[in-house]
PDB file of N, CA and C in Angstrom:
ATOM      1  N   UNK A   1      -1.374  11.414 -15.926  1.00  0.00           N
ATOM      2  CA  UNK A   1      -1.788  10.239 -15.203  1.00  0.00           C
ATOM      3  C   UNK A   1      -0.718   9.156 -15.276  1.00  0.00           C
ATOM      4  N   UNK A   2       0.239   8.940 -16.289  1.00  0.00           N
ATOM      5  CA  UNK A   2       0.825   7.990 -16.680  1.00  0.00           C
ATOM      6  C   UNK A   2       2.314   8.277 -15.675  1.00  0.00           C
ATOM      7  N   UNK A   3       2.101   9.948 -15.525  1.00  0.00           N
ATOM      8  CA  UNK A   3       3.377   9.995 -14.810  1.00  0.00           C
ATOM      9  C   UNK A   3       3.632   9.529 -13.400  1.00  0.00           C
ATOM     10  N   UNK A   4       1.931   9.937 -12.841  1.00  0.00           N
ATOM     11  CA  UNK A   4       1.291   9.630 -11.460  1.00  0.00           C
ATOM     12  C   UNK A   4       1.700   7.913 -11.306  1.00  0.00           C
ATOM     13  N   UNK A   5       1.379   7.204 -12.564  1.00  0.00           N
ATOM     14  CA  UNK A   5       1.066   5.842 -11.846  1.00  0.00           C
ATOM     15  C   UNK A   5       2.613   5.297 -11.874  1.00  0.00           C
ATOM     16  N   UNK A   6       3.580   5.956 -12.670  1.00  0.00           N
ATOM     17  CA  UNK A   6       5.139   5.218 -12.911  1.00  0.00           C
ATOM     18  C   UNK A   6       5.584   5.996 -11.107  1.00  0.00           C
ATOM     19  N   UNK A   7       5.048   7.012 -10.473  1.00  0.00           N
ATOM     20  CA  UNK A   7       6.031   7.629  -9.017  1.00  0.00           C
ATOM     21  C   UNK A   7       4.987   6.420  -8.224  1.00  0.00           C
ATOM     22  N   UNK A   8       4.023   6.219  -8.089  1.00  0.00           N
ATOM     23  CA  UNK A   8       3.343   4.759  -7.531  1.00  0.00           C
ATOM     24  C   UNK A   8       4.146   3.666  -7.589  1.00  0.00           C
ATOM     25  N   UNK A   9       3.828   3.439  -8.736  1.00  0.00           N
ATOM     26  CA  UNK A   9       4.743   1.704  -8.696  1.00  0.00           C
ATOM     27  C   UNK A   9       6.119   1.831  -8.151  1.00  0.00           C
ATOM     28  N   UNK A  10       6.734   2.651  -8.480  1.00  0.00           N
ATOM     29  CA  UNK A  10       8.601   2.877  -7.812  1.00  0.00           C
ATOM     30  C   UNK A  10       7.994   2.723  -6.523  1.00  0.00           C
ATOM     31  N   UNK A  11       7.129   3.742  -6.057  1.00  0.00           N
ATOM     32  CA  UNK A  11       7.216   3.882  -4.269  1.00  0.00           C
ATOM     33  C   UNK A  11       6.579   2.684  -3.744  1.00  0.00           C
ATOM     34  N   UNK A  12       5.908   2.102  -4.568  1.00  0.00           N
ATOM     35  CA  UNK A  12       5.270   0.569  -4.002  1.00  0.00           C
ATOM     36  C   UNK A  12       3.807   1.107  -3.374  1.00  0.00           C
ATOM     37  N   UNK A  13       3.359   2.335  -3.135  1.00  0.00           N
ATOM     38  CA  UNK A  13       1.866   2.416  -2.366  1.00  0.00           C
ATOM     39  C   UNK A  13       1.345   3.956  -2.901  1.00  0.00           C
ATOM     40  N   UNK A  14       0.074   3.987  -2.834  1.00  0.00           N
ATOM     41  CA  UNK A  14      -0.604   4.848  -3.509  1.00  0.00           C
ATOM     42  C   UNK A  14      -1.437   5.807  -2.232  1.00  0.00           C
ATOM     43  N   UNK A  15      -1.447   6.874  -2.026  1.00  0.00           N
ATOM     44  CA  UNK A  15      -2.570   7.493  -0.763  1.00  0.00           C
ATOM     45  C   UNK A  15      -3.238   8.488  -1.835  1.00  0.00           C
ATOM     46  N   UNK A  16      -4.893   8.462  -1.036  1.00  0.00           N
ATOM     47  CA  UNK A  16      -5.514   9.471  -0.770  1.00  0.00           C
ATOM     48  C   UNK A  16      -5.413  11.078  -0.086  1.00  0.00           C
ATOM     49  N   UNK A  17      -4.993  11.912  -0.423  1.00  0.00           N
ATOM     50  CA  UNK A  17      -4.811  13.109   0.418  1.00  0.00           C
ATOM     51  C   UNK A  17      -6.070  14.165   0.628  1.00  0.00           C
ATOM     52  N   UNK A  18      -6.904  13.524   0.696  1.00  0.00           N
ATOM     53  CA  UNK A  18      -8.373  14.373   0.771  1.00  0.00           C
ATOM     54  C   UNK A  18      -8.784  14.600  -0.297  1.00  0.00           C
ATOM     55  N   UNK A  19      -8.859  13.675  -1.206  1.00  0.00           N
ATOM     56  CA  UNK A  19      -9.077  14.072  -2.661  1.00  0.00           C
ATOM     57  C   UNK A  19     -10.453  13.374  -2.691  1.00  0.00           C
ATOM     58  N   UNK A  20     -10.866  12.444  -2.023  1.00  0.00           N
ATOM     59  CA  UNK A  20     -12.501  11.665  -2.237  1.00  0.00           C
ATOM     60  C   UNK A  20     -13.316  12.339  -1.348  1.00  0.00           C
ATOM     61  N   UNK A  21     -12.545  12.132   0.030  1.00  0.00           N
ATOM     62  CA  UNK A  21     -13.775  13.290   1.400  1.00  0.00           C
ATOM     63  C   UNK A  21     -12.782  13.638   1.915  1.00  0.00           C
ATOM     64  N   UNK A  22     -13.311  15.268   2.661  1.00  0.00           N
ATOM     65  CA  UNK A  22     -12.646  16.014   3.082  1.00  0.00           C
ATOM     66  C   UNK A  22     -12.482  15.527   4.173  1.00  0.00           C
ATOM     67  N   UNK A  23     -10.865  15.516   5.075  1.00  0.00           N
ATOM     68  CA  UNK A  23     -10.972  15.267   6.234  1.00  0.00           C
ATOM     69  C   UNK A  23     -10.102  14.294   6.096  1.00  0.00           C
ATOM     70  N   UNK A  24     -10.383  13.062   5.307  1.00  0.00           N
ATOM     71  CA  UNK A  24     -10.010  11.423   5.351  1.00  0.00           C
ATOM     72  C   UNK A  24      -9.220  11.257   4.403  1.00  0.00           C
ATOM     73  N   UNK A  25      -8.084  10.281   4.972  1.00  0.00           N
ATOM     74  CA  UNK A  25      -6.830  10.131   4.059  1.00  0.00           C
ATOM     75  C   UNK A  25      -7.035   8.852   4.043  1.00  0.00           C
ATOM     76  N   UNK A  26      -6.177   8.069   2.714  1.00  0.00           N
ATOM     77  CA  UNK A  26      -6.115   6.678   2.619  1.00  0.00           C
ATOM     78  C   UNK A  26      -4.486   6.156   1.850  1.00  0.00           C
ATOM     79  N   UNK A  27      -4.311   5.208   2.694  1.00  0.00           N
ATOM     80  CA  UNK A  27      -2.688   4.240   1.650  1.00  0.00           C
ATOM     81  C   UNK A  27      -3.403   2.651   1.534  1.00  0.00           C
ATOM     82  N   UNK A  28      -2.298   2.632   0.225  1.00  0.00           N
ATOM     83  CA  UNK A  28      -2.888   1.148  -0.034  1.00  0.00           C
ATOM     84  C   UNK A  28      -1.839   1.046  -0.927  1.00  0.00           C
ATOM     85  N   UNK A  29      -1.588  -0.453  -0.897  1.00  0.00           N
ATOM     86  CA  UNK A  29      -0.862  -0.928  -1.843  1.00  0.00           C
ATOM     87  C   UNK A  29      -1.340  -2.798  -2.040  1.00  0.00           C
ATOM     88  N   UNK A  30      -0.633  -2.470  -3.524  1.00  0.00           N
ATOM     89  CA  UNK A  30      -1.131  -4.240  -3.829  1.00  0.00           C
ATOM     90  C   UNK A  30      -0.141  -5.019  -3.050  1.00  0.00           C
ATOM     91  N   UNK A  31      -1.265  -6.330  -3.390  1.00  0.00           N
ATOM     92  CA  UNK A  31      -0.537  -7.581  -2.907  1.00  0.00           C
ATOM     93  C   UNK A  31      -0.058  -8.768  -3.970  1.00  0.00           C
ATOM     94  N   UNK A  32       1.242  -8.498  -4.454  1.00  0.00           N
ATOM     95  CA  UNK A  32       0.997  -9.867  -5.479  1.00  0.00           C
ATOM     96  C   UNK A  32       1.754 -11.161  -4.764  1.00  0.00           C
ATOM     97  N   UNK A  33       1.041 -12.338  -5.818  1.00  0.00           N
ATOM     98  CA  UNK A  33       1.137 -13.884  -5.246  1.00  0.00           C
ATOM     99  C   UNK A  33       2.721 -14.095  -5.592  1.00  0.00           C
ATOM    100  N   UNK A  34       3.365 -15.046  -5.602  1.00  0.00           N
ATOM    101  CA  UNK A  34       4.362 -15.981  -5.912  1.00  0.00           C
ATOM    102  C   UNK A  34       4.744 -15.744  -7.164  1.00  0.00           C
ATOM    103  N   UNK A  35       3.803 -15.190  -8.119  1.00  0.00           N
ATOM    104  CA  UNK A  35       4.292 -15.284  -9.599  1.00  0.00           C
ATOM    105  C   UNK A  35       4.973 -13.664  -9.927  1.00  0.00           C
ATOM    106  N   UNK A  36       4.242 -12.486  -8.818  1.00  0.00           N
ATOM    107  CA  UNK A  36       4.292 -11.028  -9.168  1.00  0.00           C
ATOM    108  C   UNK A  36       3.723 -10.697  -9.837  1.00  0.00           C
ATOM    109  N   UNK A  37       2.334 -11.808  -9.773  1.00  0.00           N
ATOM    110  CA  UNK A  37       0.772 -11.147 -10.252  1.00  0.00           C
ATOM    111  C   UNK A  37       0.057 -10.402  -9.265  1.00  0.00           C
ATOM    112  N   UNK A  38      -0.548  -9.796  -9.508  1.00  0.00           N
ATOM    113  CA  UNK A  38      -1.502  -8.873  -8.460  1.00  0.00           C
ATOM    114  C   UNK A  38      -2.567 -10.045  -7.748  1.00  0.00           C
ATOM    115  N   UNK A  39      -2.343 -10.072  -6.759  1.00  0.00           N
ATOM    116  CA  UNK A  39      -3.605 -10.907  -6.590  1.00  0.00           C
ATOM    117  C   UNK A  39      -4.788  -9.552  -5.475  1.00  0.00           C
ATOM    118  N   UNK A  40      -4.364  -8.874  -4.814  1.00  0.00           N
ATOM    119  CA  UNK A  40      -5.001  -8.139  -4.621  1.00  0.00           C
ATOM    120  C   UNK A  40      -4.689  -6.860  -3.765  1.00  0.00           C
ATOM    121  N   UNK A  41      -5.207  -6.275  -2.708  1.00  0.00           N
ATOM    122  CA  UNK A  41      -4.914  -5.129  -2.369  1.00  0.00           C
ATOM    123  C   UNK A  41      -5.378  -5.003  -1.098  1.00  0.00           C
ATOM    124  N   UNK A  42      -4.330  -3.763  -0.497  1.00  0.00           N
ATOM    125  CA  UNK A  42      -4.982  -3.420   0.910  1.00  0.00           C
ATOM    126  C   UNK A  42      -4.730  -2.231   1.469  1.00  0.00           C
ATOM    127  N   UNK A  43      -5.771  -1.832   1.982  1.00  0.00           N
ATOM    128  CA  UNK A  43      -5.611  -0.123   2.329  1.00  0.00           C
ATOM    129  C   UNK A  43      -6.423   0.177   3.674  1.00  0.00           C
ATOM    130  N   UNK A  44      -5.666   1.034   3.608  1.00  0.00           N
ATOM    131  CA  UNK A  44      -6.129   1.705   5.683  1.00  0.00           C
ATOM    132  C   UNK A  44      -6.596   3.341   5.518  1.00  0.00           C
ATOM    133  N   UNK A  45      -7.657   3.334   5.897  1.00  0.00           N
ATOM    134  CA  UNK A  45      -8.136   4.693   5.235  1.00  0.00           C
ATOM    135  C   UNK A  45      -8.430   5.454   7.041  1.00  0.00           C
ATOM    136  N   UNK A  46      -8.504   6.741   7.214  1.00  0.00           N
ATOM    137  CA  UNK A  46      -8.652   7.777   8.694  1.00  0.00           C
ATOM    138  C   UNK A  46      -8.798   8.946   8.407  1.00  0.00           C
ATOM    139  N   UNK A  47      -9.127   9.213   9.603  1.00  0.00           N
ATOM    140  CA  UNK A  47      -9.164  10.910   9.425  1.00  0.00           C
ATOM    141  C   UNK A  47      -7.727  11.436   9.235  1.00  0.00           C
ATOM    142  N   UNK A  48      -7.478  12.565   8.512  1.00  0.00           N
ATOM    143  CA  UNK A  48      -6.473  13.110   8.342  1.00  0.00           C
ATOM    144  C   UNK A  48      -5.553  13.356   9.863  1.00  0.00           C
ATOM    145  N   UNK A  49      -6.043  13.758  10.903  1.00  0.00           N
ATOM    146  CA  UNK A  49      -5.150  14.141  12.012  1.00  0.00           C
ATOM    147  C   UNK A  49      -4.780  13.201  12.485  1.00  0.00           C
ATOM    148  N   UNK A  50      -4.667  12.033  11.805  1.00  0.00           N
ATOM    149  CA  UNK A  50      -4.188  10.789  12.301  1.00  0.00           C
ATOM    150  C   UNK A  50      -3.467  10.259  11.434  1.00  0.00           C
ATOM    151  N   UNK A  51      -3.700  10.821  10.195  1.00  0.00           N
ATOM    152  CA  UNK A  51      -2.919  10.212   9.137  1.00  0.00           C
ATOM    153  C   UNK A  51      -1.783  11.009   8.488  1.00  0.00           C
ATOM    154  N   UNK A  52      -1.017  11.813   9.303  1.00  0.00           N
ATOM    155  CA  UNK A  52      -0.169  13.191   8.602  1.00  0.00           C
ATOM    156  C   UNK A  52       0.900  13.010   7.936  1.00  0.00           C
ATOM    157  N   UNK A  53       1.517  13.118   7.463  1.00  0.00           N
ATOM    158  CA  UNK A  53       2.372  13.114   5.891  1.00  0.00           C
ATOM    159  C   UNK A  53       3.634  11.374   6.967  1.00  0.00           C
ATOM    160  N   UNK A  54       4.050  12.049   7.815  1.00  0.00           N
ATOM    161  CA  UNK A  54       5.015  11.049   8.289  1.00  0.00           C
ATOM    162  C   UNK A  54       3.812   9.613   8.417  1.00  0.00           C
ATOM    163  N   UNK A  55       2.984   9.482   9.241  1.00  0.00           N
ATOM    164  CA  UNK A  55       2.480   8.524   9.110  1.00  0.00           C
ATOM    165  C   UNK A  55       2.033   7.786   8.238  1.00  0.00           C
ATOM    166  N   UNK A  56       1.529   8.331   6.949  1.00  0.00           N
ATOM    167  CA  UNK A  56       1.805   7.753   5.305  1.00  0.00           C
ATOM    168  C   UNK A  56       3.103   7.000   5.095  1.00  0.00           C
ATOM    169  N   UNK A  57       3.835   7.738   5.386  1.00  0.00           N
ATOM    170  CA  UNK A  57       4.755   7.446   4.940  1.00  0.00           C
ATOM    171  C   UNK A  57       5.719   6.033   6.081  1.00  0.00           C
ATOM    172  N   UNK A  58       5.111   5.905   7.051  1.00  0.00           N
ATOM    173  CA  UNK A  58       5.584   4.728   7.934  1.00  0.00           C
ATOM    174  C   UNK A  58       4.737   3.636   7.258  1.00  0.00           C
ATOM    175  N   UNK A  59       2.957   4.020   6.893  1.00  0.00           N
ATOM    176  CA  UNK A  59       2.202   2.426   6.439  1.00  0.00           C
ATOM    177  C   UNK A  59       2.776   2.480   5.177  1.00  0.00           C
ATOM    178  N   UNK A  60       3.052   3.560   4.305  1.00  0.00           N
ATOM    179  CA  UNK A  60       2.782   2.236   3.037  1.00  0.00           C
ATOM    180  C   UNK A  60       4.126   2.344   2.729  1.00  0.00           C
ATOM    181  N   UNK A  61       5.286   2.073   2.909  1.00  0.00           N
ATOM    182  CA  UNK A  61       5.943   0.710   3.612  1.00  0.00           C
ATOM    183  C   UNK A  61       5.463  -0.392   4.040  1.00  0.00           C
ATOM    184  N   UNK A  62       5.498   0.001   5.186  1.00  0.00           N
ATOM    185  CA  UNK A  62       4.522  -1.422   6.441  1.00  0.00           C
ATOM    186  C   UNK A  62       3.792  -2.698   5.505  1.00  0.00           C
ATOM    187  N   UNK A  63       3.751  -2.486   4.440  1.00  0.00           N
ATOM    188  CA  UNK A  63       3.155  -3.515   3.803  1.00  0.00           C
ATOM    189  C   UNK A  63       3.272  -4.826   3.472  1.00  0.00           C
ATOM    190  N   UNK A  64       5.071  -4.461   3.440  1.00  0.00           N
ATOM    191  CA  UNK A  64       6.151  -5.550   3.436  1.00  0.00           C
ATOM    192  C   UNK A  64       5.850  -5.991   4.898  1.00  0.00           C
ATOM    193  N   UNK A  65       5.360  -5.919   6.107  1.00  0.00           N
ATOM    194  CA  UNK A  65       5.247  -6.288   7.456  1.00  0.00           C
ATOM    195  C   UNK A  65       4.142  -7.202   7.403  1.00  0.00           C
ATOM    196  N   UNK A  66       3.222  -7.181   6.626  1.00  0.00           N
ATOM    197  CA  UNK A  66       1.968  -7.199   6.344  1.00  0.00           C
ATOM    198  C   UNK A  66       2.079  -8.762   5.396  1.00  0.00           C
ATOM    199  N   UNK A  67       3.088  -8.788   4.364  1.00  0.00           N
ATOM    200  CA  UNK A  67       3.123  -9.847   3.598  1.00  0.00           C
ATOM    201  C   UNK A  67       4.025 -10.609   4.213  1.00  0.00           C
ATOM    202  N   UNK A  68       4.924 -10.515   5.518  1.00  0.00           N
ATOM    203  CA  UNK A  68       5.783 -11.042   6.187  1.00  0.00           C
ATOM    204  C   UNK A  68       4.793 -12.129   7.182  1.00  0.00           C
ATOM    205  N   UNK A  69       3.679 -11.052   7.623  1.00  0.00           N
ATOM    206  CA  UNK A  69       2.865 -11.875   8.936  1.00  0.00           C
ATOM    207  C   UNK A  69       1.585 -13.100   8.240  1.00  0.00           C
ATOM    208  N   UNK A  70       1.118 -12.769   6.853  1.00  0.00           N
ATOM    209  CA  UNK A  70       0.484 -13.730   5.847  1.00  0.00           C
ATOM    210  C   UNK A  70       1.337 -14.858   5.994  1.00  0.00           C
ATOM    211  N   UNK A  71       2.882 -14.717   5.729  1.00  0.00           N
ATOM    212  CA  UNK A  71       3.431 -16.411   5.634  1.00  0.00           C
ATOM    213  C   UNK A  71       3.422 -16.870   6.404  1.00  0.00           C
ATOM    214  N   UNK A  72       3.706 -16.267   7.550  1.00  0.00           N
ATOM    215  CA  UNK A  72       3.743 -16.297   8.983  1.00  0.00           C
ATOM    216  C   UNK A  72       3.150 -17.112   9.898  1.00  0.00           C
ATOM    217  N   UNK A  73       1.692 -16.995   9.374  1.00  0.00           N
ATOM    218  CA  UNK A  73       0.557 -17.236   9.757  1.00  0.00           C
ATOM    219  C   UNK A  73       0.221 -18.313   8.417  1.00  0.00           C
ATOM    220  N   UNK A  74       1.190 -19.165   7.833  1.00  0.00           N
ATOM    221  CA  UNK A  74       0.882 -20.463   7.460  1.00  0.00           C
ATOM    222  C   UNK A  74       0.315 -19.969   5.663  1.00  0.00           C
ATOM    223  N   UNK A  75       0.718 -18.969   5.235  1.00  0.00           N
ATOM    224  CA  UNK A  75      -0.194 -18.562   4.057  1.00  0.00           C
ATOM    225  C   UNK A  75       1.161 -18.505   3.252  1.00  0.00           C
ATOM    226  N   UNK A  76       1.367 -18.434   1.896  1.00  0.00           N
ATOM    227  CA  UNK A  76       1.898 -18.139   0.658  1.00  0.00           C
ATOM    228  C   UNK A  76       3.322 -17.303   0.947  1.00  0.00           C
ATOM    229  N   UNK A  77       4.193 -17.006   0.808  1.00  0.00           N
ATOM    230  CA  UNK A  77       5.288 -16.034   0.546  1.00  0.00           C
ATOM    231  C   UNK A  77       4.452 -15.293  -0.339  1.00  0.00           C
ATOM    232  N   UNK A  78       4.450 -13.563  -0.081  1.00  0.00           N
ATOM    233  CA  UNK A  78       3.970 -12.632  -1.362  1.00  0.00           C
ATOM    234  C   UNK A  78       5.328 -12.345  -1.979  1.00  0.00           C
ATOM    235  N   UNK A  79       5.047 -12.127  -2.918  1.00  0.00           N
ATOM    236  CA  UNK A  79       6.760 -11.634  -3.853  1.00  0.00           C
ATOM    237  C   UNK A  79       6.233  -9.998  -4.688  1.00  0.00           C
ATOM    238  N   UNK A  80       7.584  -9.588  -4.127  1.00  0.00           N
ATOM    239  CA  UNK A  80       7.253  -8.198  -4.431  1.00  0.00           C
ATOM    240  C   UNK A  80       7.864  -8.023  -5.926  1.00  0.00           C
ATOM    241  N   UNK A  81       6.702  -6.708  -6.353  1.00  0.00           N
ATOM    242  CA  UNK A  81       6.543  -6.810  -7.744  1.00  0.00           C
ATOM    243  C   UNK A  81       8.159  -6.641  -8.481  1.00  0.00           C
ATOM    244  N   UNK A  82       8.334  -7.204  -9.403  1.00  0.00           N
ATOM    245  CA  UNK A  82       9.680  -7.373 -10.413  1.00  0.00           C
ATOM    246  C   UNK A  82       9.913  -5.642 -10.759  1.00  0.00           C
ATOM    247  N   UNK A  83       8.937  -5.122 -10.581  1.00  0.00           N
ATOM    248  CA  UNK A  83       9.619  -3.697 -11.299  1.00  0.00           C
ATOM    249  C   UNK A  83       9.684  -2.557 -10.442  1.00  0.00           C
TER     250      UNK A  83
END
């Protein structure tokens, strides 16, 4: 588990590969504030034929797009995590 969560944090986002329901995939990654505290999280969950290995791999990235359009839209700079 410990090894699972150190290839997470490097890649910055975590998915589901049909491991909760069959069929449905999920990415998510945190959001931390100004300090590179967690303040919270966000994830996009689908059916698998919509969600296939390349498309994982375009959202969770995309996240940085995501904390770009928050300031954007008058909210906080997110600062991505120190490690």
């Amino acid at each position: 588990m410990w090894a699972a969560l150190k290839v997470i944090r490097h890649r910055g986002y975590s998915f589901d590969d049909e491991e909760h329901a069959p069929g449905t995939r999920c990415v998510a990654a945190t959001v931390y504030d100004e300090h590179a505290e967690p303040l919270g999280a966000i994830s996009l969950a689908g059916p698998s034929s919509r969600l296939p290995d390349e498309r994982i791999r375009q959202l969770g990235p995309g996240r940085r797009a995501y904390r770009g359009g928050a300031h954007a839209q008058g909210g906080r700079p997110l600062a991505t995590h120190p490690y």
